[in-house]
PDB file of N, CA and C in Angstrom:
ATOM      1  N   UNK A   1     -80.070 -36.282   1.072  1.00  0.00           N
ATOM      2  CA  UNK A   1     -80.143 -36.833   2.408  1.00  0.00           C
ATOM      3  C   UNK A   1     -81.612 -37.058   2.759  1.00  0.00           C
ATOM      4  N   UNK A   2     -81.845 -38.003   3.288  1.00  0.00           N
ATOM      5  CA  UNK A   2     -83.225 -38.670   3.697  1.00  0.00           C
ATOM      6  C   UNK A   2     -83.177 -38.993   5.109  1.00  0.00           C
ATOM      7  N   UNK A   3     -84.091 -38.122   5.890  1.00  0.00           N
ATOM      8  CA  UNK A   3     -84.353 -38.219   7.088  1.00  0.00           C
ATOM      9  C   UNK A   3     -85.623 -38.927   7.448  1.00  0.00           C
ATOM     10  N   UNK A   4     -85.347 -40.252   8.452  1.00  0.00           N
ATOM     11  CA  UNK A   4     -85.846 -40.744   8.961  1.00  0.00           C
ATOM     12  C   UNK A   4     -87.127 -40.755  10.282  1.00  0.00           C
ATOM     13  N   UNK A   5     -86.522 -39.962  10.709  1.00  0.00           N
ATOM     14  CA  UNK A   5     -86.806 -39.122  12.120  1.00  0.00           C
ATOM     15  C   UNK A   5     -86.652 -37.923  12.153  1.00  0.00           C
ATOM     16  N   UNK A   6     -87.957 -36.914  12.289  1.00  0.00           N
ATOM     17  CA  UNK A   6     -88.116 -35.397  12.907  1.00  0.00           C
ATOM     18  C   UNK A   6     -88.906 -35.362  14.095  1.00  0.00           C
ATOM     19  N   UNK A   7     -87.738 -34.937  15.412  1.00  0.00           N
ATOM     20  CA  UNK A   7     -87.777 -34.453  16.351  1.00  0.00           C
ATOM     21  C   UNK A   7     -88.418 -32.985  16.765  1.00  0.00           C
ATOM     22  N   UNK A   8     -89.462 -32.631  17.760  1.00  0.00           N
ATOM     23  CA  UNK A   8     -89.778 -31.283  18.062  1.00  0.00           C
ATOM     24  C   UNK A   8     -88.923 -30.968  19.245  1.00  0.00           C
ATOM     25  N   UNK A   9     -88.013 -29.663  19.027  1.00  0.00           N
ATOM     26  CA  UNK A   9     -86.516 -29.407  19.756  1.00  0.00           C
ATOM     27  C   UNK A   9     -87.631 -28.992  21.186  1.00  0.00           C
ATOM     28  N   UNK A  10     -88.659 -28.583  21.046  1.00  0.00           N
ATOM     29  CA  UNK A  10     -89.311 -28.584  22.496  1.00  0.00           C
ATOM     30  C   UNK A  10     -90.305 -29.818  23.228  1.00  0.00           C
ATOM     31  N   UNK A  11     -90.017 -30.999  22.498  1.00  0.00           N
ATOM     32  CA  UNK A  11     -90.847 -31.878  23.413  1.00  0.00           C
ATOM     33  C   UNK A  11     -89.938 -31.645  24.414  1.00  0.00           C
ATOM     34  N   UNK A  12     -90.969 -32.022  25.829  1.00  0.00           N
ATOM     35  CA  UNK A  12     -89.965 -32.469  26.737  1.00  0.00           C
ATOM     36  C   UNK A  12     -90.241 -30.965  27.803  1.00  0.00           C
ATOM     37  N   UNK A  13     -89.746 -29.920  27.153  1.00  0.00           N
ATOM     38  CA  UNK A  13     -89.633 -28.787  27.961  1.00  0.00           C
ATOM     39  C   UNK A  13     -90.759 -28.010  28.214  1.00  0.00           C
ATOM     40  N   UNK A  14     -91.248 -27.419  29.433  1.00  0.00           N
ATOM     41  CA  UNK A  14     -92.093 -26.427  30.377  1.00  0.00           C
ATOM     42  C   UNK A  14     -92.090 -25.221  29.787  1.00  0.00           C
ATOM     43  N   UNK A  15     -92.712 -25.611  28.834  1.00  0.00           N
ATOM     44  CA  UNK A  15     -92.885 -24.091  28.232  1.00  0.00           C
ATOM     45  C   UNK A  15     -93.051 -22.624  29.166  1.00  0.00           C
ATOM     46  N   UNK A  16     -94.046 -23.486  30.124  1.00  0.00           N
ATOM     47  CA  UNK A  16     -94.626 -21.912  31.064  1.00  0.00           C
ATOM     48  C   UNK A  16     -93.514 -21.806  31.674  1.00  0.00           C
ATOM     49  N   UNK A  17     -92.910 -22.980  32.478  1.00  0.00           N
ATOM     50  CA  UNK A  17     -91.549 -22.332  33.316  1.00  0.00           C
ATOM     51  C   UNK A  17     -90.435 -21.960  31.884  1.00  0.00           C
ATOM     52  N   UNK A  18     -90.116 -21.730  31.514  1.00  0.00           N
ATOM     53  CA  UNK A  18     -89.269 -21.098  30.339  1.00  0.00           C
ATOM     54  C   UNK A  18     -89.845 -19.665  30.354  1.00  0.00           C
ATOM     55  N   UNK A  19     -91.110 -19.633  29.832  1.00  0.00           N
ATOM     56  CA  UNK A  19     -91.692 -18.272  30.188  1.00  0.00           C
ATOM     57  C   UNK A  19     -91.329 -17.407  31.184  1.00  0.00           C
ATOM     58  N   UNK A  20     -92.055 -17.966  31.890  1.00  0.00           N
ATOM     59  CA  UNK A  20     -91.377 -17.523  33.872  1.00  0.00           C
ATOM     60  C   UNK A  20     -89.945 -17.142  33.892  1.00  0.00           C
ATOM     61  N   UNK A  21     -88.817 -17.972  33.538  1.00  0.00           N
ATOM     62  CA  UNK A  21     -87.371 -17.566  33.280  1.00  0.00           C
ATOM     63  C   UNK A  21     -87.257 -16.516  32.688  1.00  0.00           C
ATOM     64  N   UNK A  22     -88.079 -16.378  31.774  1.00  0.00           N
ATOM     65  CA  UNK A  22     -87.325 -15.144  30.979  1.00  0.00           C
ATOM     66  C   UNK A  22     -87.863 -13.944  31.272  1.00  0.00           C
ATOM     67  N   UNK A  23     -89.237 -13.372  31.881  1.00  0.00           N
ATOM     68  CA  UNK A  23     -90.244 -12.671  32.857  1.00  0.00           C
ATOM     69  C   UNK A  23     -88.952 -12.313  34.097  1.00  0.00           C
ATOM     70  N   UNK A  24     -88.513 -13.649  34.450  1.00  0.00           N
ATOM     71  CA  UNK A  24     -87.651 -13.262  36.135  1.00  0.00           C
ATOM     72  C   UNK A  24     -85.802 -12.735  35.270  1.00  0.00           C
ATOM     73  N   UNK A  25     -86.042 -12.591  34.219  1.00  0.00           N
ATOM     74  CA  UNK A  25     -84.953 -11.737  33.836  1.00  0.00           C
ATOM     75  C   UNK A  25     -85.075 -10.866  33.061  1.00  0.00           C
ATOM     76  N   UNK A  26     -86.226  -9.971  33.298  1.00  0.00           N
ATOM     77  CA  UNK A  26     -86.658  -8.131  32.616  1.00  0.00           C
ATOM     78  C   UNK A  26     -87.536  -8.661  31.475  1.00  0.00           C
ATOM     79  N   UNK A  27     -87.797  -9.811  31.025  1.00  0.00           N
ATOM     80  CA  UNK A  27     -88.099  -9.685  29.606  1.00  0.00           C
ATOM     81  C   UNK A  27     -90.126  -9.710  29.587  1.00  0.00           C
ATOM     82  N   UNK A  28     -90.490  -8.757  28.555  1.00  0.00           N
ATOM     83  CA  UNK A  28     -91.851  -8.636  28.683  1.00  0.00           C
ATOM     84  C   UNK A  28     -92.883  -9.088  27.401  1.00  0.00           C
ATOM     85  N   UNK A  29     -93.688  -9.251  27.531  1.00  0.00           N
ATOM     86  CA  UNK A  29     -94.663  -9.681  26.193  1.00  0.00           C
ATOM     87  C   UNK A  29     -94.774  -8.665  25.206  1.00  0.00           C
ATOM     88  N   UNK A  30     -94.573  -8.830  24.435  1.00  0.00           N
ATOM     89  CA  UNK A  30     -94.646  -7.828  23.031  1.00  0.00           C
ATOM     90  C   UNK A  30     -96.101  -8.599  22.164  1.00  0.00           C
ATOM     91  N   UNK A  31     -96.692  -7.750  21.341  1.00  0.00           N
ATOM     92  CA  UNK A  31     -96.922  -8.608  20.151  1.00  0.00           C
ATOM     93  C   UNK A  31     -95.882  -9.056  18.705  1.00  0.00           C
ATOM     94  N   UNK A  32     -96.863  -9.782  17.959  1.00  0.00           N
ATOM     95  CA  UNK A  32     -95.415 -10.392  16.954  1.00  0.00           C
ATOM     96  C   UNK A  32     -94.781  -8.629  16.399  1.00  0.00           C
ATOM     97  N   UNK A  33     -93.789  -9.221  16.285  1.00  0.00           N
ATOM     98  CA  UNK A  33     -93.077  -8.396  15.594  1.00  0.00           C
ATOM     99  C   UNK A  33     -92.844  -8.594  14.450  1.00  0.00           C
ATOM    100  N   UNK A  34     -93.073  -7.464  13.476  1.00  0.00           N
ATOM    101  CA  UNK A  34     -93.334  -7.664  11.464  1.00  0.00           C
ATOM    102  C   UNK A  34     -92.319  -8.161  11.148  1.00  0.00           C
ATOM    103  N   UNK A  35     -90.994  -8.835  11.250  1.00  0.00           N
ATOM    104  CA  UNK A  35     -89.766  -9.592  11.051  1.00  0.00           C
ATOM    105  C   UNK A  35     -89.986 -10.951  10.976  1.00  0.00           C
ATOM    106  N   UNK A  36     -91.126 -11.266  11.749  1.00  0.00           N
ATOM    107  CA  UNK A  36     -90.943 -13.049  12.433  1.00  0.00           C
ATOM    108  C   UNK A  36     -91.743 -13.345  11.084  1.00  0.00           C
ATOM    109  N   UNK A  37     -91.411 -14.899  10.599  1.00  0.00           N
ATOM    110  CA  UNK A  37     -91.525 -15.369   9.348  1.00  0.00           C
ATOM    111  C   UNK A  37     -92.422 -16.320   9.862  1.00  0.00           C
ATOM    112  N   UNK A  38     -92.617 -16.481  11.025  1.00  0.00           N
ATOM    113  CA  UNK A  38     -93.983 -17.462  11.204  1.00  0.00           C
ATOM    114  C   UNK A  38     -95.452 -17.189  10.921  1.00  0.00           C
ATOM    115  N   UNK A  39     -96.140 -18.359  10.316  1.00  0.00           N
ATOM    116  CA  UNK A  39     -97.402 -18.002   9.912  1.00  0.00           C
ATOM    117  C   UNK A  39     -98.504 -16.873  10.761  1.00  0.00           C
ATOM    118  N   UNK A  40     -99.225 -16.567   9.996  1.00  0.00           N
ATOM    119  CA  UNK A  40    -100.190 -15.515  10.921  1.00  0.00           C
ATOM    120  C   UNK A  40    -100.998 -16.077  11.552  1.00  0.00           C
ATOM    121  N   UNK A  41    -101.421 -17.186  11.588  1.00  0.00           N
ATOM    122  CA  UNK A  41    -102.418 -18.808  11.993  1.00  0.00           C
ATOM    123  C   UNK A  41    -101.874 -18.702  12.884  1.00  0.00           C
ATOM    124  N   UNK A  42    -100.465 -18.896  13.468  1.00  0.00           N
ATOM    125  CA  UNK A  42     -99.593 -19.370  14.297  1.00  0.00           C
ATOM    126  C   UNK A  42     -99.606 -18.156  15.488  1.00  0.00           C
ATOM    127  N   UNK A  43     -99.383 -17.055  14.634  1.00  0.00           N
ATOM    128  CA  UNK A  43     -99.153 -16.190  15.921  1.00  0.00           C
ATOM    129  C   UNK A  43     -99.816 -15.773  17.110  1.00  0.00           C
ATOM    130  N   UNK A  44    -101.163 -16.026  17.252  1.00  0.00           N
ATOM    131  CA  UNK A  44    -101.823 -16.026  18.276  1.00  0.00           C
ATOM    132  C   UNK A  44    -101.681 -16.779  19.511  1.00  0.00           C
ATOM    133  N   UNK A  45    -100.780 -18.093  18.863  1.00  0.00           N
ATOM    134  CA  UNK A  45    -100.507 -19.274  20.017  1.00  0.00           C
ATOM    135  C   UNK A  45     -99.233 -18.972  20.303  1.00  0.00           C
ATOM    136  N   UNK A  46     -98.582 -18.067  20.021  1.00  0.00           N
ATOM    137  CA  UNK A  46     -96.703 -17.942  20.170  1.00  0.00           C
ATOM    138  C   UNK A  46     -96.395 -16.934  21.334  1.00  0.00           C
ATOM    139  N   UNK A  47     -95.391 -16.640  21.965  1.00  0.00           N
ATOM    140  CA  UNK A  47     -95.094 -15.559  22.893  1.00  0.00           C
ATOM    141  C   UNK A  47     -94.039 -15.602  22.290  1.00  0.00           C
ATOM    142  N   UNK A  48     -94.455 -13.380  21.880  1.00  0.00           N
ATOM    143  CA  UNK A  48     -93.015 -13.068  21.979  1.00  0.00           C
ATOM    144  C   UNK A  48     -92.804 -11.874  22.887  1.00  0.00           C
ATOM    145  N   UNK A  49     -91.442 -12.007  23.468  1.00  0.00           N
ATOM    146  CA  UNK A  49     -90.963 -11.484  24.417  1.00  0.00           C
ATOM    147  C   UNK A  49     -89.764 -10.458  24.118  1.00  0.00           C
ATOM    148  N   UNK A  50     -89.306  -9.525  24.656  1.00  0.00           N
ATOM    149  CA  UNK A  50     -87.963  -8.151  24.773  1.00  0.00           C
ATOM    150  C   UNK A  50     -88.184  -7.933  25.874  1.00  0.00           C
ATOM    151  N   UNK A  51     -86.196  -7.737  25.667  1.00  0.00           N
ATOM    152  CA  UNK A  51     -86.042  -6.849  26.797  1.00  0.00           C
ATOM    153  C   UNK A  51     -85.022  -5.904  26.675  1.00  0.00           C
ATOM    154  N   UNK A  52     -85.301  -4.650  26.707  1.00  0.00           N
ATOM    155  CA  UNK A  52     -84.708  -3.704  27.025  1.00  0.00           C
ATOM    156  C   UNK A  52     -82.829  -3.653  27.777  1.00  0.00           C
ATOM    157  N   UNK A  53     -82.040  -3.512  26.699  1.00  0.00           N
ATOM    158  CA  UNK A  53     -80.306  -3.863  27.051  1.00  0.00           C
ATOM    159  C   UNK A  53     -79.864  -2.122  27.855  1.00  0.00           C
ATOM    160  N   UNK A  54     -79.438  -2.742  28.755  1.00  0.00           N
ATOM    161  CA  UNK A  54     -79.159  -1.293  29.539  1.00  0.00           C
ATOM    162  C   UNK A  54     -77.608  -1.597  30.238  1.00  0.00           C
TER     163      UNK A  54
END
């Protein structure tokens, strides 16, 4: 299969308000967590976020 077109699934969207959403529902800044398979280049520009299931 030969793809023509690659789309970024976040053009378009407010990153900071996305942020904000997930802040206004418990969730807090972590650093990366040793699981995530994204580059180490990368991780300085990424937010990652938890939240605590109660």
């Amino acid at each position: 299969m030969v793809h023509e077109q690659v789309s970024d699934p976040t053009e378009g969207i407010d990153v900071l308000a996305g942020i904000g959403l997930y802040r206004s529902r418990g969730f807090v800044e972590i650093g990366p967590y040793p699981e995530s398979e994204s580059p180490d280049e990368y991780k300085p520009h990424w937010v990652f976020m938890e939240r605590t299931l109660t």
